[in-house]
Protein backbone atom coordinates (compact mmCIF):
# COMPACT_ATOMS: atom_id res chain seq x y z
CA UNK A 1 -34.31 -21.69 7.28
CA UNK A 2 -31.80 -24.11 6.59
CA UNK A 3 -30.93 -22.83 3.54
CA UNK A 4 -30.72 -18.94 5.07
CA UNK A 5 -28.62 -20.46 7.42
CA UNK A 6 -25.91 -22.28 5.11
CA UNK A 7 -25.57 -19.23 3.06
CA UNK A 8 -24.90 -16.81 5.78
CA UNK A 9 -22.50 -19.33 7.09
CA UNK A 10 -20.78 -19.57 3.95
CA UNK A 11 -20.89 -15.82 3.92
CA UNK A 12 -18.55 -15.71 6.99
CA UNK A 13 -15.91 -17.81 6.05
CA UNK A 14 -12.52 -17.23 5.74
CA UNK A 15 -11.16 -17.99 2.54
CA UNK A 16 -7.94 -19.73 3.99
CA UNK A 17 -6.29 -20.91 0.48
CA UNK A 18 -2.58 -20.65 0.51
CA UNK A 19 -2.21 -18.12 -2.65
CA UNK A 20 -4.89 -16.19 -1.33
CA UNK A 21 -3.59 -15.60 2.37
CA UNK A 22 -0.15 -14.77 0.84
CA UNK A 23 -1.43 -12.41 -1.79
CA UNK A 24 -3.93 -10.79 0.91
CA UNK A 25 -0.94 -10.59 3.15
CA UNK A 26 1.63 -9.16 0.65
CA UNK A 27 -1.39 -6.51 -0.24
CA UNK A 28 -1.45 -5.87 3.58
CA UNK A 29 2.49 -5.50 3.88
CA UNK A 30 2.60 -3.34 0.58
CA UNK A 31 0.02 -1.03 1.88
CA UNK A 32 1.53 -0.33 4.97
CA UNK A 33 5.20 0.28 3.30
CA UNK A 34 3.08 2.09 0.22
CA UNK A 35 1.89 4.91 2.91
CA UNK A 36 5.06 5.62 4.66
CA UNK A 37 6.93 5.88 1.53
CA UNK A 38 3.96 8.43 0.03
CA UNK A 39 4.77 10.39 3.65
CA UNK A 40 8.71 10.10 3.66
CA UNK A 41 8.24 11.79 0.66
CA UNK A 42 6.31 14.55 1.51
CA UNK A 43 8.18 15.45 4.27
CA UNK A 44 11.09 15.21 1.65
CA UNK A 45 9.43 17.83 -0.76
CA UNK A 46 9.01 20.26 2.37
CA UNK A 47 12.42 19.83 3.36
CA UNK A 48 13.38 20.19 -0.16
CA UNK A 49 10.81 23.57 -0.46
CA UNK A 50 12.38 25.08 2.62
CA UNK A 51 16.27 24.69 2.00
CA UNK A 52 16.90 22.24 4.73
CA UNK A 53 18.79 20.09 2.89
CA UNK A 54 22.45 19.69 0.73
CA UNK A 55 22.60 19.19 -2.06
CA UNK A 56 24.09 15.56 -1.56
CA UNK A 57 20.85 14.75 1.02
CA UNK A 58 18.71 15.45 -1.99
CA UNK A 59 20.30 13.47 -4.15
CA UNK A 60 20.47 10.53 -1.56
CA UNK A 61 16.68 11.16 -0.41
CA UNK A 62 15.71 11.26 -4.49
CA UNK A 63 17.37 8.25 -5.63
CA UNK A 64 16.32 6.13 -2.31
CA UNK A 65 12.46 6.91 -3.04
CA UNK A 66 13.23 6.10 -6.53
CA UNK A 67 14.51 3.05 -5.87
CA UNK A 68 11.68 2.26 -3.03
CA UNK A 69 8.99 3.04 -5.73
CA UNK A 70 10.73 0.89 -8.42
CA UNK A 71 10.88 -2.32 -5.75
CA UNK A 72 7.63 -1.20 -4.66
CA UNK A 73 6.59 -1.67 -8.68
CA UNK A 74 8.11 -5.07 -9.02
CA UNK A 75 6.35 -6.61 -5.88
CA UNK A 76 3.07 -5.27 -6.98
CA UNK A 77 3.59 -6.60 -10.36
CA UNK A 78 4.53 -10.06 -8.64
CA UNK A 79 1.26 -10.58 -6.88
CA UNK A 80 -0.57 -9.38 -9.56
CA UNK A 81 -1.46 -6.22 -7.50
CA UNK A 82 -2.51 -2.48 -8.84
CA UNK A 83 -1.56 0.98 -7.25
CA UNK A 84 -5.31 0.97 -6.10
CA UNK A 85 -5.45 -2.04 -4.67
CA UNK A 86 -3.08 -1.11 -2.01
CA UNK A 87 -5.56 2.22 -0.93
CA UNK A 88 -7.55 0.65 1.24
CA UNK A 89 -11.39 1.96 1.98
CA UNK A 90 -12.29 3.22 5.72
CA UNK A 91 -15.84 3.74 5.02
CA UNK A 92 -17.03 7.28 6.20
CA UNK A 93 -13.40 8.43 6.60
CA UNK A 94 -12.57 7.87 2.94
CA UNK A 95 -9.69 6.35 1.60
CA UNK A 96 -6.45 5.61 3.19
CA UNK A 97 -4.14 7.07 0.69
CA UNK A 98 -4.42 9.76 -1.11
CA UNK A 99 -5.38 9.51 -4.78
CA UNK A 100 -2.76 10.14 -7.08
């Protein structure tokens, strides 16, 4: 029983090492900022779609999620992270994001 009861133990630790709370933290960070940019720019695309917007908005709106998915790029590529990785699982309900 001992044995059973050191492995679940170990089983429900925290891993609390520096890198890894950083990296997990980043991933949490980058997931949140990854899902409002995918939404900013589909409400961009319908904006676009229905004529709401100048000319000059579109080109402001297109080169700001440009740049936002280019910074978005780097930090990934920092912490060693892929575009999956941020898409988080919620079980029954599927994924978080949507797959690309």
């Amino acid at each position: 029983m001992t044995s059973q009861h050191n492995r679940t133990s170990r089983h429900n630790r925290l891993d609390l090492e520096p890198d890894t709370v950083e990296r997990d933290l980043v991933k949490l960070v980058l997931t949140v900022v990854e899902l409002l940019r995918q939404l900013m720019e589909r409400q961009a695309l319908r904006r676009f779609d229905e004529g709401d917007l100048s000319e000059e908005q579109e080109e402001r709106i297109g080169l700001t999620l440009m740049l936002l998915d280019d910074r978005m790029t780097e930090l990934r590529e920092r912490y060693g992270l892929r575009p999956e990785d941020l898409n988080l699982d919620l079980g029954p309900l599927g994924p978080l994001l949507p797959r690309e």
